[in-house]
N, C-alpha and C. Protein backbone atom coordinates (compact mmCIF):
# COMPACT_ATOMS: atom_id res chain seq x y z
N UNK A 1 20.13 74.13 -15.43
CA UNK A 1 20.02 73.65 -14.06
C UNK A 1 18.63 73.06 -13.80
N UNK A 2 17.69 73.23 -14.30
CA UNK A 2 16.16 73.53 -14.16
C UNK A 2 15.96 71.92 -14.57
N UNK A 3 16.93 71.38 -15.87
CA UNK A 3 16.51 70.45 -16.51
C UNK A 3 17.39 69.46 -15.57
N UNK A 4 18.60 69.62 -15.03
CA UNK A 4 19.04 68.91 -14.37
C UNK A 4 18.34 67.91 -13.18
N UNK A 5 17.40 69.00 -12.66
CA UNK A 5 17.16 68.99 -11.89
C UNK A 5 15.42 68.07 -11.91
N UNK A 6 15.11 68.42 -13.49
CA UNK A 6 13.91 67.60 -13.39
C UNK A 6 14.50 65.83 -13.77
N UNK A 7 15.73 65.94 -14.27
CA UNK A 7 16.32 64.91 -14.27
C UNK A 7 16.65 64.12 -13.18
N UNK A 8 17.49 64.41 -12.52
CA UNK A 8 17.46 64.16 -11.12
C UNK A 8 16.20 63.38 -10.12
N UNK A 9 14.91 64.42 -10.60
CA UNK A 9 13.67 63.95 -10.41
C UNK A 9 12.70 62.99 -10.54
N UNK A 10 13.20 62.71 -11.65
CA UNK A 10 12.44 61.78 -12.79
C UNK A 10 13.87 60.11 -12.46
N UNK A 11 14.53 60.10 -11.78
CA UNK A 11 15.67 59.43 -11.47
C UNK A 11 14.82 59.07 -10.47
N UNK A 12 14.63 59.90 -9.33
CA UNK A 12 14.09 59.30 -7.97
C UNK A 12 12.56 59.23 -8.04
N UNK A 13 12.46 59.41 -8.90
CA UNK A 13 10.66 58.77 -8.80
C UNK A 13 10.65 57.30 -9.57
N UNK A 14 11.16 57.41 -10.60
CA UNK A 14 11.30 55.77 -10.70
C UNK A 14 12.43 54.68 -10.08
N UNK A 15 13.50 55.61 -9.15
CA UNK A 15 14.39 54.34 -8.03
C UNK A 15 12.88 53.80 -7.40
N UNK A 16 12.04 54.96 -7.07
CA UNK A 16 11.01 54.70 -5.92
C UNK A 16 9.93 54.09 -6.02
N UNK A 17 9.83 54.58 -7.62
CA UNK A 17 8.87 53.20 -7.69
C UNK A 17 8.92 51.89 -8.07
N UNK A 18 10.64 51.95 -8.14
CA UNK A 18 10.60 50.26 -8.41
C UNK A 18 10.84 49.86 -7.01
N UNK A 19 11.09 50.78 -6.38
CA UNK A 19 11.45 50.29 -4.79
C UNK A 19 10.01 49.63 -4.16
N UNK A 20 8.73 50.30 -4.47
CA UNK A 20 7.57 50.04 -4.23
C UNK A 20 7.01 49.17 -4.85
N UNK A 21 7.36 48.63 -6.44
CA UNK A 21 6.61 47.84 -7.25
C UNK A 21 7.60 46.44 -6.73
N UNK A 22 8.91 46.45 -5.86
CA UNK A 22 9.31 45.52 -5.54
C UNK A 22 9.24 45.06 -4.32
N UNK A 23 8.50 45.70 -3.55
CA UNK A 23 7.92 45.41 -2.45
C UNK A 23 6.28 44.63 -2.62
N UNK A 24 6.12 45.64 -3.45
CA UNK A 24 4.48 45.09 -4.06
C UNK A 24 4.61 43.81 -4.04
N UNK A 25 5.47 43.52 -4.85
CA UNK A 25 6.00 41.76 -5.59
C UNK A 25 6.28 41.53 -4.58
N UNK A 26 7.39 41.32 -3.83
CA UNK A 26 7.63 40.67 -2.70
C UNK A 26 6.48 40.09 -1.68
N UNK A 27 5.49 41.47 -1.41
CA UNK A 27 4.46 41.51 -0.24
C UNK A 27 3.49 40.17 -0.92
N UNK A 28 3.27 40.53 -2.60
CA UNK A 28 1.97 39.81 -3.10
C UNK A 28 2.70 37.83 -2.65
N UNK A 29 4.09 37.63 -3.21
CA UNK A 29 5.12 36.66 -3.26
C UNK A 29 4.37 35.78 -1.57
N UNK A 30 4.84 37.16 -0.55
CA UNK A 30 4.72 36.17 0.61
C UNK A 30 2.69 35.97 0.75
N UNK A 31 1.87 36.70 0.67
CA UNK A 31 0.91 35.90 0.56
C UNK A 31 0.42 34.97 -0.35
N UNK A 32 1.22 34.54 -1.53
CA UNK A 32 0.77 33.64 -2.25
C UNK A 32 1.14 32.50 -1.48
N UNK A 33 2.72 32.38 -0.76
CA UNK A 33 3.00 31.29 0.20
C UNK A 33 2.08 30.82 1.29
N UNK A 34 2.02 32.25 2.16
CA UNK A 34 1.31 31.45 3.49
C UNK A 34 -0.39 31.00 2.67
N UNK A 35 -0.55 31.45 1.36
CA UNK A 35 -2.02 30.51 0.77
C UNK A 35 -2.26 29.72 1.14
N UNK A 36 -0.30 29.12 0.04
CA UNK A 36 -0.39 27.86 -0.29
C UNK A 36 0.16 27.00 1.07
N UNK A 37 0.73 27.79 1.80
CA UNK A 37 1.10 26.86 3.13
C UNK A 37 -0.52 26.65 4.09
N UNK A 38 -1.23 27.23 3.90
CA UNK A 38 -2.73 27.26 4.77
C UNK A 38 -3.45 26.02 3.99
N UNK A 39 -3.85 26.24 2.73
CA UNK A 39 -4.08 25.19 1.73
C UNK A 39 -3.93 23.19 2.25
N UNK A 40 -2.48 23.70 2.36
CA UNK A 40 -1.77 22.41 2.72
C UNK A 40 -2.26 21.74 3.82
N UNK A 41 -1.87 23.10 4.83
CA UNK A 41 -2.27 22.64 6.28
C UNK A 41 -3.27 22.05 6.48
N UNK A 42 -4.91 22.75 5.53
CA UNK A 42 -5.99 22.58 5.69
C UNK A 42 -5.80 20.89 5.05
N UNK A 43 -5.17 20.54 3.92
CA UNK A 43 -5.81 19.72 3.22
C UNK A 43 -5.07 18.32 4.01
N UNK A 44 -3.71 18.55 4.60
CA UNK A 44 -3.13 17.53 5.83
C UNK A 44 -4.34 17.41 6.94
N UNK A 45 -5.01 18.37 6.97
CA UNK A 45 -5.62 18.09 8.23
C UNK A 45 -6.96 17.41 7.45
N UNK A 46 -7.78 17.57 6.60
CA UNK A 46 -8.54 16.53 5.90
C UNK A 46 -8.29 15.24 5.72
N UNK A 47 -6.79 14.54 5.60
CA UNK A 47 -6.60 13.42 5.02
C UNK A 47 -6.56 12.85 6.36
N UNK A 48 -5.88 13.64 7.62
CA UNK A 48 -6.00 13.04 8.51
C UNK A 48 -7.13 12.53 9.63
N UNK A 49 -8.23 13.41 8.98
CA UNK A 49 -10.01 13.21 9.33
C UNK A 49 -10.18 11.98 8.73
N UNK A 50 -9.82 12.14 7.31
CA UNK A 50 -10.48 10.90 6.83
C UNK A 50 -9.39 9.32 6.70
N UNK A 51 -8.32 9.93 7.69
CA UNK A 51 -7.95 8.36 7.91
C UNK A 51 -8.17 7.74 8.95
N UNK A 52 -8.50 8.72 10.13
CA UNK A 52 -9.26 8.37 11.58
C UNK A 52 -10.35 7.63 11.23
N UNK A 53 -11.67 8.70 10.06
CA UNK A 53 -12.73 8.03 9.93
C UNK A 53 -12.45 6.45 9.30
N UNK A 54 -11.35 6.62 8.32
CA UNK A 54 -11.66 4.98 7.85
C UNK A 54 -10.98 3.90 8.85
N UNK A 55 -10.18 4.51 9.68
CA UNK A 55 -9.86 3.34 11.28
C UNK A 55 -10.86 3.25 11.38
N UNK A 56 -12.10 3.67 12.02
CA UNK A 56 -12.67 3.52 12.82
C UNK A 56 -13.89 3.14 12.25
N UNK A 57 -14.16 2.82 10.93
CA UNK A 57 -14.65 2.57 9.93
C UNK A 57 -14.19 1.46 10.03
N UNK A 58 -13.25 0.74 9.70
CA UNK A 58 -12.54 -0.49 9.53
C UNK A 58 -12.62 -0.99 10.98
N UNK A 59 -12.51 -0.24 11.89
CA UNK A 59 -12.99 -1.76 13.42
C UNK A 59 -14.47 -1.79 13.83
N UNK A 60 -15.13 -0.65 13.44
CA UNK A 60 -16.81 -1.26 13.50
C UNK A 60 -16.97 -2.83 12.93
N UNK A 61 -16.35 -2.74 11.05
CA UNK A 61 -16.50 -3.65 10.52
C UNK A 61 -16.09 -4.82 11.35
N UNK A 62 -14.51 -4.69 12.13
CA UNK A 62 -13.73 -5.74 12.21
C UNK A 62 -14.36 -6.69 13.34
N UNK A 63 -15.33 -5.39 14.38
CA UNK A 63 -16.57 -6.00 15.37
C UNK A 63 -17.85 -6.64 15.02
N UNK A 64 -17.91 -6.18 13.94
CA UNK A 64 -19.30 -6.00 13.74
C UNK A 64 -19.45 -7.39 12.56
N UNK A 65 -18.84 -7.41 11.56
CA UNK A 65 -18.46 -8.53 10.12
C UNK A 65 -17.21 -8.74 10.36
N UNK A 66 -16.65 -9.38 11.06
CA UNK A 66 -15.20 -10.33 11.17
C UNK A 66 -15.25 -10.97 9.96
N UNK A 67 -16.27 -11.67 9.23
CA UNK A 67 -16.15 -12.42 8.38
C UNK A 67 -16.02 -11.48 7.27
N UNK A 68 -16.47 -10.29 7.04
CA UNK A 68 -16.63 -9.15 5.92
C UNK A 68 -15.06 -9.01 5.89
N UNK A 69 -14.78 -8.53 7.02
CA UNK A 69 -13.22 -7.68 7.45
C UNK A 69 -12.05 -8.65 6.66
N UNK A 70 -12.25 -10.03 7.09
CA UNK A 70 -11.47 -11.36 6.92
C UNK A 70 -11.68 -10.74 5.11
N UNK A 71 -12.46 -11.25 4.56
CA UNK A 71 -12.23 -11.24 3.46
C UNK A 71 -12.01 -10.64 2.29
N UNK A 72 -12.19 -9.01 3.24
CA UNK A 72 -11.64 -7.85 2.12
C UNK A 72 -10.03 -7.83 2.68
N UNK A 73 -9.78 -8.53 4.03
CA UNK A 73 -8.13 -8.07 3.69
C UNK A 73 -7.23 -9.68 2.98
N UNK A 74 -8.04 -10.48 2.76
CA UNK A 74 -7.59 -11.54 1.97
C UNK A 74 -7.21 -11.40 0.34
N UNK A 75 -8.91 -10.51 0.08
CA UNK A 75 -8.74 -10.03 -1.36
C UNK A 75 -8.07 -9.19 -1.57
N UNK A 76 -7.60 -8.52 -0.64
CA UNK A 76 -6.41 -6.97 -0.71
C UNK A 76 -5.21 -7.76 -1.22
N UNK A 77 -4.78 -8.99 -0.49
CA UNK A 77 -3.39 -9.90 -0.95
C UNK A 77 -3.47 -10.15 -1.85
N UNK A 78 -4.86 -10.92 -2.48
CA UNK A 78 -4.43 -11.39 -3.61
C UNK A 78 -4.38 -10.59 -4.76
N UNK A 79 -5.15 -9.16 -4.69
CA UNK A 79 -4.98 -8.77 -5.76
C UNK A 79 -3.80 -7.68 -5.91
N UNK A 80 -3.57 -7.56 -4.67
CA UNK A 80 -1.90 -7.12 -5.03
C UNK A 80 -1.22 -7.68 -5.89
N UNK A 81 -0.83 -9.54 -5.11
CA UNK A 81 -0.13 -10.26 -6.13
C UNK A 81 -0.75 -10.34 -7.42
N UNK A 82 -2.13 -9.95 -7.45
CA UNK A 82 -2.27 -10.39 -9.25
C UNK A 82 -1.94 -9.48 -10.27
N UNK A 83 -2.15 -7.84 -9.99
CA UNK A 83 -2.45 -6.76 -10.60
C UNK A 83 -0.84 -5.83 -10.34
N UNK A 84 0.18 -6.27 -9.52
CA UNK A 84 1.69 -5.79 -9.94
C UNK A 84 2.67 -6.30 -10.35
N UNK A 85 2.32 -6.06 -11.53
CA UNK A 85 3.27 -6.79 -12.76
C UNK A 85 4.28 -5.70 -13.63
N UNK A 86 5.71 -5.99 -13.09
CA UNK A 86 6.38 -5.19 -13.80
C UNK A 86 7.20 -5.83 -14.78
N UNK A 87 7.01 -7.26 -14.77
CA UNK A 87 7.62 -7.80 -16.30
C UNK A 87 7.17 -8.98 -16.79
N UNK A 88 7.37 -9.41 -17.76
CA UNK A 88 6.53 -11.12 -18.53
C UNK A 88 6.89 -12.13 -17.29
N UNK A 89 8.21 -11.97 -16.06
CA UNK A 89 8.47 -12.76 -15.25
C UNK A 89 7.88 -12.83 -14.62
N UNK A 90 7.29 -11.76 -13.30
CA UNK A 90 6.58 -11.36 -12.59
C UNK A 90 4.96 -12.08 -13.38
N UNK A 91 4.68 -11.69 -14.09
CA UNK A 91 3.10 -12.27 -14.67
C UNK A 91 3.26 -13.32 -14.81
N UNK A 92 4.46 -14.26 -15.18
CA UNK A 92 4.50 -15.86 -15.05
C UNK A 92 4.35 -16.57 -13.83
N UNK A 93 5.43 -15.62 -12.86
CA UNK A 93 5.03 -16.15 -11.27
C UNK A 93 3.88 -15.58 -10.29
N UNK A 94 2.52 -14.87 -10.78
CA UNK A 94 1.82 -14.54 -9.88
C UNK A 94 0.75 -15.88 -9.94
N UNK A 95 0.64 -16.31 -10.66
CA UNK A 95 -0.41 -17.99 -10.31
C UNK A 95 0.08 -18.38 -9.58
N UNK A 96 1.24 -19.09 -9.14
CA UNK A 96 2.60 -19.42 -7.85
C UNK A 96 1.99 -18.85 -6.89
N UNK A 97 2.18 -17.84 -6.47
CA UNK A 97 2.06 -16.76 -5.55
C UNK A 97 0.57 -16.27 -4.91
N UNK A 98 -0.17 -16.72 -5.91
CA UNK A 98 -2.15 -16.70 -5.64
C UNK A 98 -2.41 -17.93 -5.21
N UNK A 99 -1.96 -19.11 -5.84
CA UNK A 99 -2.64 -20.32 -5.36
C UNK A 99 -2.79 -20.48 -3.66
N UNK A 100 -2.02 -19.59 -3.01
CA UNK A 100 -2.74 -20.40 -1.35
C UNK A 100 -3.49 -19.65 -1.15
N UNK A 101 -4.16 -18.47 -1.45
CA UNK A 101 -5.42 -17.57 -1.34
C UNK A 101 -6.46 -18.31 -2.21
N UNK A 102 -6.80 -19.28 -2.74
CA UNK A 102 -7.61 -19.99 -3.68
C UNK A 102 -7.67 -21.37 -3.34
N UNK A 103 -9.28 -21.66 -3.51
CA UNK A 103 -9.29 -23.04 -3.77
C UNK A 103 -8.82 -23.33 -5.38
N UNK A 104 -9.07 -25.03 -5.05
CA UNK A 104 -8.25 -25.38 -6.45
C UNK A 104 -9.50 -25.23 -7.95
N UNK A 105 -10.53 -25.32 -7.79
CA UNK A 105 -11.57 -24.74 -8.58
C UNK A 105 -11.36 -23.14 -9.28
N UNK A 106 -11.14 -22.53 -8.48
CA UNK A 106 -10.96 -21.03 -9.20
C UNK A 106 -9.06 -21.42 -9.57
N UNK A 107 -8.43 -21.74 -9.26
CA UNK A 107 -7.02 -21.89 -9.88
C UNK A 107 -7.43 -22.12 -11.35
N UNK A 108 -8.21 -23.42 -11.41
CA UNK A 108 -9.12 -24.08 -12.44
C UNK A 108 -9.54 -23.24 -14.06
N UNK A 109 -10.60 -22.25 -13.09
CA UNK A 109 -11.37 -21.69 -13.40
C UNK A 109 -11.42 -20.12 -14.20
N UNK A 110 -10.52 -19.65 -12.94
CA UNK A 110 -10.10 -17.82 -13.29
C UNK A 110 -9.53 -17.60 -14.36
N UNK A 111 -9.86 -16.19 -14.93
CA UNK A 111 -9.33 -15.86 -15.89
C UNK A 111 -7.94 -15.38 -15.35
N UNK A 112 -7.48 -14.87 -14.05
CA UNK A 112 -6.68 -14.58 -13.59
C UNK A 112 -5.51 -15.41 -13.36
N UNK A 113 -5.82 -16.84 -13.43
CA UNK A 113 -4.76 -17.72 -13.60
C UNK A 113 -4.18 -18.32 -14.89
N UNK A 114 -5.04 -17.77 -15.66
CA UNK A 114 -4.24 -18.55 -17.15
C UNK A 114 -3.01 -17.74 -17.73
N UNK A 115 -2.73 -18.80 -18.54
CA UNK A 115 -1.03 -18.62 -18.84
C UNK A 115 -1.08 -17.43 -19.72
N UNK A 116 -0.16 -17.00 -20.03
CA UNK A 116 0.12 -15.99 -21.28
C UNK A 116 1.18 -16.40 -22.38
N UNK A 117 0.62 -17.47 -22.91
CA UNK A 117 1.36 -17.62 -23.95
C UNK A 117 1.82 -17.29 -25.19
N UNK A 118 1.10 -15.51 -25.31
CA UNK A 118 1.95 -14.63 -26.21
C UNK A 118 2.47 -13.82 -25.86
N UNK A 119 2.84 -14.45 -24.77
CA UNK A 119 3.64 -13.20 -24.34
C UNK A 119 4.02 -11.52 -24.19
N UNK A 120 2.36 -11.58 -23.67
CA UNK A 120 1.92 -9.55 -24.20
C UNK A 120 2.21 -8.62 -23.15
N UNK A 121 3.14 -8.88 -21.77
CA UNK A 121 3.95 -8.06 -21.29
C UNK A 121 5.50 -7.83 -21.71
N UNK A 122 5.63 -8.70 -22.05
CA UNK A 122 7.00 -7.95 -23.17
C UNK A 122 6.49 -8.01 -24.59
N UNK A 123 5.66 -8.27 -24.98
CA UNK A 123 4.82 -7.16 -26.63
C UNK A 123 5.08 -6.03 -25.91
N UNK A 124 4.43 -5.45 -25.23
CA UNK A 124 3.49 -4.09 -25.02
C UNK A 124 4.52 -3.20 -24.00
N UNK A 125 5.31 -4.49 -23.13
CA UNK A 125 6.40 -3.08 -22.21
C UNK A 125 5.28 -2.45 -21.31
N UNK A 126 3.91 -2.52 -21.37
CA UNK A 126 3.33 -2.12 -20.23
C UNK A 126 3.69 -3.12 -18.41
N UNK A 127 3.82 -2.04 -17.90
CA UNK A 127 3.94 -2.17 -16.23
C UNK A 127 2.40 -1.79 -15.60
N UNK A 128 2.35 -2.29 -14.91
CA UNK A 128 0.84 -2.69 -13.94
C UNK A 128 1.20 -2.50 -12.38
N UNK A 129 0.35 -1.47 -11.80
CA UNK A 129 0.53 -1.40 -10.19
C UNK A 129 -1.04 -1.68 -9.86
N UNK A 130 -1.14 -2.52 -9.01
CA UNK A 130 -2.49 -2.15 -8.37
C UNK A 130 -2.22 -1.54 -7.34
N UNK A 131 -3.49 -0.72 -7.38
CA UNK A 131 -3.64 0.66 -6.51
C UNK A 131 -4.47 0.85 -5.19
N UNK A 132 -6.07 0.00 -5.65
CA UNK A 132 -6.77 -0.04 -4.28
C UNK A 132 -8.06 -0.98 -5.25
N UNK A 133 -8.82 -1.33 -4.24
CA UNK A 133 -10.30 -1.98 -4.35
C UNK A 133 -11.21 -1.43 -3.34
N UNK A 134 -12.09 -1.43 -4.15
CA UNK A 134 -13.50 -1.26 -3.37
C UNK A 134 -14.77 -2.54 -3.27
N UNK A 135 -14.69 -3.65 -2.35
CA UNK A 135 -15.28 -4.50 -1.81
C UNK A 135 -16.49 -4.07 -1.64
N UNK A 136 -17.40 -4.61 -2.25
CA UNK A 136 -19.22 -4.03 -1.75
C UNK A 136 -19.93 -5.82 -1.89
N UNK A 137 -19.68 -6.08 -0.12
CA UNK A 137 -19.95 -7.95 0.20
C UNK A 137 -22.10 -6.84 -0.36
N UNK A 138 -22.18 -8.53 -0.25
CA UNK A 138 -24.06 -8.70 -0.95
C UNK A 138 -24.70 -9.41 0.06
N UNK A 139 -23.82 -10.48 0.48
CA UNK A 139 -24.06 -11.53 1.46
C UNK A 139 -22.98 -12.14 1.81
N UNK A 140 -23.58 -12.43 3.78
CA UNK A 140 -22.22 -12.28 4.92
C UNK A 140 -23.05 -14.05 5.56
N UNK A 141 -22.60 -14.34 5.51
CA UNK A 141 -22.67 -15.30 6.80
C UNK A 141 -21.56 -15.96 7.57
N UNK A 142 -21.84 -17.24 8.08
CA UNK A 142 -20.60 -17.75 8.94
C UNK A 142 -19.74 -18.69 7.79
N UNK A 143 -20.34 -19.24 6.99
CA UNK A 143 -19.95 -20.25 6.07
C UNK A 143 -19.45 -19.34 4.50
N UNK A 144 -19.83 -17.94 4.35
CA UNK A 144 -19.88 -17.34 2.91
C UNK A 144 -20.19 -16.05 3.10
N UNK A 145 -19.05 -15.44 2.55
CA UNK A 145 -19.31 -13.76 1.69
C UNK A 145 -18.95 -13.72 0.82
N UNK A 146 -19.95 -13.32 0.12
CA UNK A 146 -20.10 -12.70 -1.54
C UNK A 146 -20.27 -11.58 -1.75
N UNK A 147 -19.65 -10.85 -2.72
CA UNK A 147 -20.32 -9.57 -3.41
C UNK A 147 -19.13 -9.48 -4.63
N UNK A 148 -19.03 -7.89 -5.03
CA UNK A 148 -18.63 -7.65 -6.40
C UNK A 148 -17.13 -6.46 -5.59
N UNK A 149 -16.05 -7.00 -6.37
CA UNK A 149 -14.98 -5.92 -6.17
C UNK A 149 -14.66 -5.16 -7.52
N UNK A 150 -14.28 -3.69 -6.92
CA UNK A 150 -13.70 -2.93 -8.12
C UNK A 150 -12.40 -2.78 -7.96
N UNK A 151 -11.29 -3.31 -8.42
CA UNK A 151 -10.01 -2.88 -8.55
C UNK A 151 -9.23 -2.28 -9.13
N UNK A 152 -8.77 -1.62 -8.73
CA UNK A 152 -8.12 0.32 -9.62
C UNK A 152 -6.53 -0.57 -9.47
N UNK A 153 -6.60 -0.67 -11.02
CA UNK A 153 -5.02 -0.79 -11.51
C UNK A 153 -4.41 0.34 -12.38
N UNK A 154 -3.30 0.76 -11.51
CA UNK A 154 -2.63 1.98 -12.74
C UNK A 154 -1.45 1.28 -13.58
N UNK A 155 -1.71 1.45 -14.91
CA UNK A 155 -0.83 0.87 -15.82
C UNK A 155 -0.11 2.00 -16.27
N UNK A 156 1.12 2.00 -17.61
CA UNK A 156 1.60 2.96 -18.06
C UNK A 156 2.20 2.00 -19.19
N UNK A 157 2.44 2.51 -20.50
CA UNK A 157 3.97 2.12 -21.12
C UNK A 157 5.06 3.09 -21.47
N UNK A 158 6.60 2.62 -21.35
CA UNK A 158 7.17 3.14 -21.33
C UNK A 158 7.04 4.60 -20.39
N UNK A 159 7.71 5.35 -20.72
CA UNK A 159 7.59 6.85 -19.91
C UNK A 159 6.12 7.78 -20.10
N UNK A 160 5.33 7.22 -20.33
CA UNK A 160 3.60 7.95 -20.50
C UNK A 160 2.98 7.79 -19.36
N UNK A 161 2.00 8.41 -19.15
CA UNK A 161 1.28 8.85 -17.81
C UNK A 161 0.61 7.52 -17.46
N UNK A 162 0.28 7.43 -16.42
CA UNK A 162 -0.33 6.80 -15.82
C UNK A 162 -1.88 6.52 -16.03
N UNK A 163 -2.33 5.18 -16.16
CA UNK A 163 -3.70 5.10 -17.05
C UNK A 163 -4.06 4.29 -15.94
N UNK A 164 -5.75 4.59 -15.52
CA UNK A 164 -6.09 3.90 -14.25
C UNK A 164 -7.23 2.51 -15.43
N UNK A 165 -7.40 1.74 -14.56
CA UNK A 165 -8.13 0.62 -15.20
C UNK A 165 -9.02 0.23 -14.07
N UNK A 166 -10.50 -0.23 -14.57
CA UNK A 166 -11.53 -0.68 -13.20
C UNK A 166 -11.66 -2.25 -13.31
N UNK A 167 -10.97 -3.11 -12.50
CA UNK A 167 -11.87 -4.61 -12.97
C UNK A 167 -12.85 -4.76 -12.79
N UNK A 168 -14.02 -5.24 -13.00
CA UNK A 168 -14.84 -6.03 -12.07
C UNK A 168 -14.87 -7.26 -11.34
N UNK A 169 -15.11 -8.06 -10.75
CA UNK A 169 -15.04 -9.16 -10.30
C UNK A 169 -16.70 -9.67 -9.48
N UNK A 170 -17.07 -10.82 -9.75
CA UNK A 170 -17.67 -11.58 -8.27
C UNK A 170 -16.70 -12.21 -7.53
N UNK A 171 -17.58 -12.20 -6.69
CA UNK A 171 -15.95 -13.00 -5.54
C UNK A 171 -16.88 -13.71 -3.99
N UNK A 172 -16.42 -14.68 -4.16
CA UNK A 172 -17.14 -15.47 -3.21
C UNK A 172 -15.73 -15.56 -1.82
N UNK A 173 -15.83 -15.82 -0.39
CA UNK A 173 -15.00 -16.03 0.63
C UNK A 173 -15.43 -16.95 1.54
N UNK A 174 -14.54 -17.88 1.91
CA UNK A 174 -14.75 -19.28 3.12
C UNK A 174 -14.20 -18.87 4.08
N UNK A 175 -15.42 -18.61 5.15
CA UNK A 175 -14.34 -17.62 6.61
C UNK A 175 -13.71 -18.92 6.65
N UNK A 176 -14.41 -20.32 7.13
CA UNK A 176 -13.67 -21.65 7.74
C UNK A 176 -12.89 -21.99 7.01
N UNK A 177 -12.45 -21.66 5.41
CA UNK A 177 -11.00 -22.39 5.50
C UNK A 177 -9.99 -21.15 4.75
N UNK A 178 -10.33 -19.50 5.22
CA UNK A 178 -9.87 -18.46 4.87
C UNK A 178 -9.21 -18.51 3.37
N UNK A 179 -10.00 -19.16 2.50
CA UNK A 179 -9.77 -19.04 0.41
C UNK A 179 -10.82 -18.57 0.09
N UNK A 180 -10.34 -18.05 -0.99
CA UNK A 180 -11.40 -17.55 -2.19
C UNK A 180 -12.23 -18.65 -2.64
N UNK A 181 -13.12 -18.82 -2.80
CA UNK A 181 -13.80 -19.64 -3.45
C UNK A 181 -14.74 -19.16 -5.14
N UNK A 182 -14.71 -17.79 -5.63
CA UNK A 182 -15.10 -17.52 -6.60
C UNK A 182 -14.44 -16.14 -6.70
N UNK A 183 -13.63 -16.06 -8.21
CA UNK A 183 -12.72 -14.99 -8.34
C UNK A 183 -13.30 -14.63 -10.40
N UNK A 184 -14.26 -14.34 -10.30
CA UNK A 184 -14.54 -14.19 -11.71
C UNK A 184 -14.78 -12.86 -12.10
N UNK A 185 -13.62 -12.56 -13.16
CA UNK A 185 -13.28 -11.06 -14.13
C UNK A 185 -14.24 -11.28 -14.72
N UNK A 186 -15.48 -9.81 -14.32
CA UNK A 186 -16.82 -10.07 -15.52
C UNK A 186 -16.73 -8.86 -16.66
N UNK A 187 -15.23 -8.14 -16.42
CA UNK A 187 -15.04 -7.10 -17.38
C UNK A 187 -14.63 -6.08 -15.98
N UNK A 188 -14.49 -4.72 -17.25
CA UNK A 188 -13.58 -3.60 -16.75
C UNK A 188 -15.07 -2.51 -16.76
N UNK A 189 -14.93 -1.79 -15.83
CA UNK A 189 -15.97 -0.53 -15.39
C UNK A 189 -15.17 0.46 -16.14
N UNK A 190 -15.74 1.36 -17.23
CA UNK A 190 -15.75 2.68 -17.28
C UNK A 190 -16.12 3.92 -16.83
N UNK A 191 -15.74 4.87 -16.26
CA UNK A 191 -16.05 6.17 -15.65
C UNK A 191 -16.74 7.31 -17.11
N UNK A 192 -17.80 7.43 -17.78
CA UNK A 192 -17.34 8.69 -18.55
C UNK A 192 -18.28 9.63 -18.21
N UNK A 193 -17.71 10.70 -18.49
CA UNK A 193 -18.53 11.77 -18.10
C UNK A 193 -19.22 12.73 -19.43
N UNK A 194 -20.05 13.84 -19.60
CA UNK A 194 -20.64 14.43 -20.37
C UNK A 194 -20.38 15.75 -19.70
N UNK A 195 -19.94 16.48 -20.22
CA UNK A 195 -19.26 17.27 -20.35
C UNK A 195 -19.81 18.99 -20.30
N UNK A 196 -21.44 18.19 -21.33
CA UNK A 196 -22.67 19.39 -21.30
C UNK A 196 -23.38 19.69 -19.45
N UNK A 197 -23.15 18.56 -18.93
CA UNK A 197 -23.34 18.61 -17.41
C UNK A 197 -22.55 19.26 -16.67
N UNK A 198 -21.75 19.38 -16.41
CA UNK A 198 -20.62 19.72 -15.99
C UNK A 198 -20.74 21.34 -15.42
């Protein structure tokens, strides 16, 4: 009876403690959520700081450099059309599609307008999105803005991750007849880091 009974015992101490180690879990379960739901909240409410700040960022400019404003959202078009290329077709028709953002000199001129006559988007099966630029004008006036753009293109081939790319560019802008007037690829920016810093 004695043993029955420590049996019995040894029954309800471990129903009870899985009853407790499953509450444990459960309890730990719901604060890992409201973390990750606080996390979120916090980090929605950051993006939405910093999209107020860049409105309001973007109409100082739009008061302040009309001519600046004009020509970073000109270069935003064109390098959309230049840098999303999802097939050898698409890269045949973006010269088409750039020429009214350009005078006929950079059509001329750019490396961005020449042909591809080996045809190295169907070699390679790589796809091209452009992603964003960063415009830093040098000099603004009524007749000319100049400076240097960085444009973040994410490429990939086939099903592999996503690979970001930096262009460089100079880039000249005609507020009076709203074209590009200098569109020159002076190479690609690398990011690397050292690691012993870190």
């Amino acid at each position: 009876m004695a043993k029955l009974n420590k049996k019995i015992t040894l029954i309800w101490a471990i129903l009870v403690l899985m009853v407790i180690g499953g509450l444990g879990f459960w309890l730990a379960t719901q604060v890992a959520v409201k973390t990750h739901q606080s996390a979120t909240n916090e980090l929605a409410v950051q993006q939405s700081k910093l999209i107020n700040k860049k409105t309001k960022v973007g109409t100082v400019l739009d008061s302040k450099q009309p001519n600046v404003s004009a020509a970073s959202n000109l270069l935003d078009k064109l390098f959309t059309l230049d840098w999303t290329i999802a097939s050898q077709k698409e890269f045949d028709a973006k010269a088409k599609q750039m020429t009214p953002y350009v005078t006929q000199d950079v059509v001329q001129n750019s490396l961005d307008f020449k042909a591809d006559p080996d045809k190295m988007i169907t070699q390679t099966g790589v796809v091209m999105t452009y992603d964003h630029m960063d415009f830093l004008p040098t000099s603004a006036s009524a007749t000319e803005v100049k400076g240097k753009v960085i444009v973040f293109v994410k490429s990939h081939l086939k099903d592999a991750e996503d690979a970001t790319t930096r262009f460089v560019y100079n880039v000249s802008y005609n507020p009076k007849t709203n074209l590009v007037t200098q569109l020159d690829r002076i190479g690609t920016y690398q990011l690397q880091s050292d690691s012993s810093v870190l």
